[in-house]
N, C-alpha and C. Protein backbone atom coordinates (compact mmCIF):
# COMPACT_ATOMS: atom_id res chain seq x y z
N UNK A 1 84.27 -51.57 -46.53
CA UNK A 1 83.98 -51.52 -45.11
C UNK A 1 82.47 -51.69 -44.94
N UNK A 2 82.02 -52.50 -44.47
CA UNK A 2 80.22 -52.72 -43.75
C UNK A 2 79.81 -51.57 -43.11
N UNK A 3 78.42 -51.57 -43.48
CA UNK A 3 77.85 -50.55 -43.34
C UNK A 3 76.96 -50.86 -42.19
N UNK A 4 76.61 -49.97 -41.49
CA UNK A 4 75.60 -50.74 -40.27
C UNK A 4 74.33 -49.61 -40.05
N UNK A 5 73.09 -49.68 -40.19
CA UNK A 5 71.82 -49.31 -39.57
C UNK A 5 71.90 -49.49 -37.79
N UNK A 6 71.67 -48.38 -37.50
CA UNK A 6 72.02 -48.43 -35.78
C UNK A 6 70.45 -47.68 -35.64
N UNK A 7 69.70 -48.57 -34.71
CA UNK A 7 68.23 -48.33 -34.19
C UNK A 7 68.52 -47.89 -32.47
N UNK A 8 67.80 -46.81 -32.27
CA UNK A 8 67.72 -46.45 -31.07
C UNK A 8 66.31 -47.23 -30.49
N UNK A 9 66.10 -47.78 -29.47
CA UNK A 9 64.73 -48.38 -28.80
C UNK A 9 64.96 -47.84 -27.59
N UNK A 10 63.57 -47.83 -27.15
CA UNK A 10 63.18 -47.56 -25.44
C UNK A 10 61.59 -47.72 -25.35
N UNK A 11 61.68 -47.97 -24.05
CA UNK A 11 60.12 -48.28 -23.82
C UNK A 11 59.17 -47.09 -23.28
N UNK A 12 59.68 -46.15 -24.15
CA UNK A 12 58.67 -44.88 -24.27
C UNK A 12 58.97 -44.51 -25.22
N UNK A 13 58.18 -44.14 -26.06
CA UNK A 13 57.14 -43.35 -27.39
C UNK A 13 58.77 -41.87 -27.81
N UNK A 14 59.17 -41.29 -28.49
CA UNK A 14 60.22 -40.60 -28.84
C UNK A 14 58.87 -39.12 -28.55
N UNK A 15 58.33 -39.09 -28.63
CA UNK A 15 57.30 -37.67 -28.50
C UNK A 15 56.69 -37.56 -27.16
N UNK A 16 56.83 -38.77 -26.18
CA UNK A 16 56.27 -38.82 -24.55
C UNK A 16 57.68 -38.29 -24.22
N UNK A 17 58.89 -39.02 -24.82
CA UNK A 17 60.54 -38.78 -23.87
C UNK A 17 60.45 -37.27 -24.15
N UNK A 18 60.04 -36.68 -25.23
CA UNK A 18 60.49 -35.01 -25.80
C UNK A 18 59.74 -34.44 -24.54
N UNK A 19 58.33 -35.11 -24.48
CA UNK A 19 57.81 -33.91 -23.40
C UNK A 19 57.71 -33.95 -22.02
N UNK A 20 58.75 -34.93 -21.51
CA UNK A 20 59.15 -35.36 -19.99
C UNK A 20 60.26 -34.56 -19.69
N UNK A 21 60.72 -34.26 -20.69
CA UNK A 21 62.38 -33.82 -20.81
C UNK A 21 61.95 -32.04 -20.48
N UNK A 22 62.69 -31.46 -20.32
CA UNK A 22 62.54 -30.05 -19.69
C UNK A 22 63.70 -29.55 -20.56
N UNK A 23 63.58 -28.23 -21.04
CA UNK A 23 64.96 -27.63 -21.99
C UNK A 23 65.94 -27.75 -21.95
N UNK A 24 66.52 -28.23 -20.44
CA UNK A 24 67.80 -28.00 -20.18
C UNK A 24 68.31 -29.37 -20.13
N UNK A 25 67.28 -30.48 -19.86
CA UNK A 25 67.66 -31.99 -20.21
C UNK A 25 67.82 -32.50 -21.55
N UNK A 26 67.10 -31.67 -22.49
CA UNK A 26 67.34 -32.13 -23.76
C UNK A 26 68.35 -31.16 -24.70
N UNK A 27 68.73 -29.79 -23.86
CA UNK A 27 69.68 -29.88 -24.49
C UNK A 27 71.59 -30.38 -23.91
N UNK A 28 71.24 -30.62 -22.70
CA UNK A 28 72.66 -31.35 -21.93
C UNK A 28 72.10 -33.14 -23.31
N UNK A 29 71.11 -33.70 -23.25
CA UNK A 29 70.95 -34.86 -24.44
C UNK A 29 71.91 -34.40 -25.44
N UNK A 30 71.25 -33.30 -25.67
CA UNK A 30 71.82 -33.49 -27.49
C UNK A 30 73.12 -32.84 -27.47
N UNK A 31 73.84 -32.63 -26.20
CA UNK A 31 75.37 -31.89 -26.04
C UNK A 31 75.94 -33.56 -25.68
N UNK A 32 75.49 -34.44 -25.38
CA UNK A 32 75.84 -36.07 -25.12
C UNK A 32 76.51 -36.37 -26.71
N UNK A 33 75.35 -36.13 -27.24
CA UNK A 33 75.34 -37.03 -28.57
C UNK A 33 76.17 -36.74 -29.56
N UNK A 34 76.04 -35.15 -29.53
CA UNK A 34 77.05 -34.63 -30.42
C UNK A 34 78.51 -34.85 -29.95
N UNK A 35 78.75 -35.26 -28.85
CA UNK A 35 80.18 -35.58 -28.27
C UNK A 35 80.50 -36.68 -28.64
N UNK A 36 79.63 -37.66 -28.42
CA UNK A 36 79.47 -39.06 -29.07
C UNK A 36 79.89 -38.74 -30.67
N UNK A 37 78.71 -38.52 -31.31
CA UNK A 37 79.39 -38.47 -32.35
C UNK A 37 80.68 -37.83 -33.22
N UNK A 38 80.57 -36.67 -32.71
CA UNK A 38 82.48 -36.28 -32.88
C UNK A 38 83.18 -37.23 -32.42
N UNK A 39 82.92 -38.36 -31.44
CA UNK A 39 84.52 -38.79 -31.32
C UNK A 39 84.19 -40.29 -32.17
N UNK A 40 83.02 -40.45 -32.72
CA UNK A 40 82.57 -41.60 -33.61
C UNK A 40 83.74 -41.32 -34.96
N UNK A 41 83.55 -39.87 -35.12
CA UNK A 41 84.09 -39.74 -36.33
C UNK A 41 84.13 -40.39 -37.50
N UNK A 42 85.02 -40.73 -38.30
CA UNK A 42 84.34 -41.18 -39.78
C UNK A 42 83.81 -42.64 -39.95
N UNK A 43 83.47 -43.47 -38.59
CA UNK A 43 82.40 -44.23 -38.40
C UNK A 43 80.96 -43.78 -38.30
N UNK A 44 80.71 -42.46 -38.18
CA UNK A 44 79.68 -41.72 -38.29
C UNK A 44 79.11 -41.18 -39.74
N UNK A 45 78.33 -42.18 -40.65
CA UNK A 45 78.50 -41.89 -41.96
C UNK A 45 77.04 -41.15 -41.95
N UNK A 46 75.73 -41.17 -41.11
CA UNK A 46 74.38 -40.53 -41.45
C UNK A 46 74.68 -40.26 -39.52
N UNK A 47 74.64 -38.81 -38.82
CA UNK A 47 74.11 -38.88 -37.19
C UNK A 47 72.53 -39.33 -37.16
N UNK A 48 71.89 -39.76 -38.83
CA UNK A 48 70.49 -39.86 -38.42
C UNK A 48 69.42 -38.93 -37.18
N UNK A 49 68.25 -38.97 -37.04
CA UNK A 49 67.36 -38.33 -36.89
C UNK A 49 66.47 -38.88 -35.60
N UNK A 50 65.49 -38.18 -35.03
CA UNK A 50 64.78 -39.15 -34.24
C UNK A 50 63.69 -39.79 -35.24
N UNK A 51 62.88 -40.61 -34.50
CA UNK A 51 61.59 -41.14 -35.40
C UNK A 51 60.40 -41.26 -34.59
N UNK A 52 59.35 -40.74 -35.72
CA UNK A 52 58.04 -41.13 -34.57
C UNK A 52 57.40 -42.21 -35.19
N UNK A 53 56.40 -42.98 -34.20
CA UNK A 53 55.57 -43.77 -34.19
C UNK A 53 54.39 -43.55 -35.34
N UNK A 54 54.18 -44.22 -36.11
CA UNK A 54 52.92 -43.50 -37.21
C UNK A 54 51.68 -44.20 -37.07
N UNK A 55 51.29 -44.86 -35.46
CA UNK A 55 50.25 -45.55 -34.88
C UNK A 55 50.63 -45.98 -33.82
N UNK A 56 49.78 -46.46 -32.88
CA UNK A 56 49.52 -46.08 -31.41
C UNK A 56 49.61 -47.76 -31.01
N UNK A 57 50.18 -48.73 -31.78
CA UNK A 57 50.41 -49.80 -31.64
C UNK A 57 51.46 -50.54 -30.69
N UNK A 58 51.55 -51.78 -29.53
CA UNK A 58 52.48 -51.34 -29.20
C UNK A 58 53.43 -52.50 -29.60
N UNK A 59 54.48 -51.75 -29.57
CA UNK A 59 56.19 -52.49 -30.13
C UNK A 59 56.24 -53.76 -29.64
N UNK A 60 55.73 -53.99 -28.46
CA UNK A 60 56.53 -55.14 -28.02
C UNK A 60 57.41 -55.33 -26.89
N UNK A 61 57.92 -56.23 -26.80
CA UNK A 61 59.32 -56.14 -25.67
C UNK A 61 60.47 -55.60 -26.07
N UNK A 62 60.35 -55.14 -27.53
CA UNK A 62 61.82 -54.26 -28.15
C UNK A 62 61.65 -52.80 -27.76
N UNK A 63 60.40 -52.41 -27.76
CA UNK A 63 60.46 -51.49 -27.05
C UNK A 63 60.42 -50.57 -28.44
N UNK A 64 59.96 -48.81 -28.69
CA UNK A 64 59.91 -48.11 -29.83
C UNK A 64 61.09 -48.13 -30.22
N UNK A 65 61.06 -47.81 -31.71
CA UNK A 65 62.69 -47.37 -32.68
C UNK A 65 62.25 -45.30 -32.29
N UNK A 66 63.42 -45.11 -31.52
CA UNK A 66 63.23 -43.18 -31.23
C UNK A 66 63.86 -42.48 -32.29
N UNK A 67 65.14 -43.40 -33.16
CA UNK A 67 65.91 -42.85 -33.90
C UNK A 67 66.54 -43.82 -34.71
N UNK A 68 67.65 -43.40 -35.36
CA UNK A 68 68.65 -44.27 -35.97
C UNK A 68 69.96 -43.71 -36.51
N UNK A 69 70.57 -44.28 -36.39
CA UNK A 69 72.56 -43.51 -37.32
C UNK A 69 72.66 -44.63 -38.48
N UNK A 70 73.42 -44.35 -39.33
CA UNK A 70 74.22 -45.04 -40.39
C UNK A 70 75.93 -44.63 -39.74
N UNK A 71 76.31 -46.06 -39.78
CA UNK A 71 77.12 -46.14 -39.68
C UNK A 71 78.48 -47.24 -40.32
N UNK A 72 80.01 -47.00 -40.26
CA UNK A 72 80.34 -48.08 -40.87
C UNK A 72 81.46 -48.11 -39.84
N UNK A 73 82.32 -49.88 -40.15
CA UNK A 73 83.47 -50.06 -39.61
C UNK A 73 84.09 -51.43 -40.24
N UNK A 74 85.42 -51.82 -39.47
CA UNK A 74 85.78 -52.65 -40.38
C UNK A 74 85.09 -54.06 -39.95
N UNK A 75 84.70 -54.00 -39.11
CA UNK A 75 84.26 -55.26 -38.34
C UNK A 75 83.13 -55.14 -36.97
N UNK A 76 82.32 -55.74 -36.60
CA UNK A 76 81.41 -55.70 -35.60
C UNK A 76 82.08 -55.55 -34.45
N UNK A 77 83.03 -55.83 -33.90
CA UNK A 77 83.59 -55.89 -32.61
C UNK A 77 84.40 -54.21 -32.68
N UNK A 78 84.64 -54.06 -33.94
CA UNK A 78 85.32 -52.01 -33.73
C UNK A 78 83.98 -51.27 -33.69
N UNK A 79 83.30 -51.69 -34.51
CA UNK A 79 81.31 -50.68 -34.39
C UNK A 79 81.02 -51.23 -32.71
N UNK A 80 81.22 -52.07 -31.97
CA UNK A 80 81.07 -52.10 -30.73
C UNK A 80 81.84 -51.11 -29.65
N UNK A 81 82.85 -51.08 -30.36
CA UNK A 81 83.61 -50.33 -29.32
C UNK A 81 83.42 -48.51 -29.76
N UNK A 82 83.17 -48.39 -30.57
CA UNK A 82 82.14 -46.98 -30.87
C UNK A 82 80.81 -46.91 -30.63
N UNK A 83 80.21 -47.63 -30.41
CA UNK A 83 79.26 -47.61 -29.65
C UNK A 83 79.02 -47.67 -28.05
N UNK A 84 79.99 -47.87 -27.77
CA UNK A 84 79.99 -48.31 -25.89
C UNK A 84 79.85 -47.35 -25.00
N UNK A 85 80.37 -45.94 -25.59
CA UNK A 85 79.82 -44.89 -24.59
C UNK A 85 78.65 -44.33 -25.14
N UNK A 86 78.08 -44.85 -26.06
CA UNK A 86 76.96 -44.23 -26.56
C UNK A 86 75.69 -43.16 -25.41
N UNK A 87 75.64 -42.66 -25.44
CA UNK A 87 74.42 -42.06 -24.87
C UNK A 87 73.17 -42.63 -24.45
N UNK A 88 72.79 -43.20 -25.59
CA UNK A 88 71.46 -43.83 -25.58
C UNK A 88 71.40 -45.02 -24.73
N UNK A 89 72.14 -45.70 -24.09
CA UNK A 89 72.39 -46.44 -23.48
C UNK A 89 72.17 -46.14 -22.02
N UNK A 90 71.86 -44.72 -21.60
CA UNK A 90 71.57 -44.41 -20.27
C UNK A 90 69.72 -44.52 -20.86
N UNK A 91 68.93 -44.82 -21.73
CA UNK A 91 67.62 -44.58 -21.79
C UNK A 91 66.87 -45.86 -22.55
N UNK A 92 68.01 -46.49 -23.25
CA UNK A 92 67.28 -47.60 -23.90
C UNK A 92 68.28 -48.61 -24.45
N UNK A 93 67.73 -49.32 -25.49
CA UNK A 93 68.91 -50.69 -25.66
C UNK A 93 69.09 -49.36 -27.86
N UNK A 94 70.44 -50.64 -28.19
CA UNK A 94 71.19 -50.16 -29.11
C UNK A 94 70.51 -51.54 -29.63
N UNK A 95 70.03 -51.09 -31.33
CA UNK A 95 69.86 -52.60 -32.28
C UNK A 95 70.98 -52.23 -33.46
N UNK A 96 71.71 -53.31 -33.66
CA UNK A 96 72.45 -52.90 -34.50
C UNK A 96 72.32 -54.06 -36.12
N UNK A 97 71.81 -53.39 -36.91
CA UNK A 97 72.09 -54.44 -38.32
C UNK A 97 72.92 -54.11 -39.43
N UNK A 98 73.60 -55.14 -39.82
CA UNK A 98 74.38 -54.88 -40.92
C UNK A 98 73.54 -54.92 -42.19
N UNK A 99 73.90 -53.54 -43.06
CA UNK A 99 73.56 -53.35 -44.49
C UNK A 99 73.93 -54.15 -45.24
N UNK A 100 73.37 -55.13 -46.19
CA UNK A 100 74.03 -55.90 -47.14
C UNK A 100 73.93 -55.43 -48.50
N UNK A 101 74.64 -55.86 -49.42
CA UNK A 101 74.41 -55.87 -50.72
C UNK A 101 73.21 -56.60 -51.26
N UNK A 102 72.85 -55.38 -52.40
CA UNK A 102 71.19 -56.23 -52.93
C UNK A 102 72.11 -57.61 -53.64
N UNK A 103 70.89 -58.39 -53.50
CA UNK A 103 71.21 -59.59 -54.43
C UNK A 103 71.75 -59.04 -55.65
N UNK A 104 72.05 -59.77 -56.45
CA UNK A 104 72.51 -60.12 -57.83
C UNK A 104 73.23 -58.82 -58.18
N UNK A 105 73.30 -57.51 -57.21
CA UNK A 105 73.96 -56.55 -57.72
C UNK A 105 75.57 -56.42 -57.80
């Protein structure tokens, strides 16, 4: 089964969103996600972490990486449809890449 790297982006900084957010917004967030991911279930192989910026550079039109999941499925169009109520999707866009096998291994 393919493995997939799932990037969270938004066009604010993951340490500006923490301190806009007020206690009770970030934890109704992380009561989102964890719902999300329980019903991801064993497409949910890493819930991954947030991520910070390690320079003040800016991203671009992709906008920062805030986080990321590992994830797998049998095909791109079922990892789509576990992804569709995603959360993160009320704050930023979803990048999704497939893990490959190293060469020659």
């Amino acid at each position: 089964m393919p493995n997939y790297l799932i990037l969270y982006r938004s066009t604010m900084a993951p340490g500006e969103q923490m301190a806009a957010s007020t206690p009770e917004e970030m934890q109704a967030s992380m009561a989102a996600w964890n719902a999300w991911g329980a019903a991801a279930g064993e497409h949910l192989v890493d819930f991954g972490s947030p991520t910070m910026p390690t320079s003040e550079a800016d991203p671009g039109p992709a906008g920062w990486i805030g986080g990321y999941s590992l994830m797998q499925a049998a095909d791109l169009s079922e990892l789509e449809s576990v992804l569709a109520a995603h959360p993160h999707r009320e704050h930023g866009t979803i990048e999704v890449l497939e893990i490959l096998p190293m060469p020659g291994s």
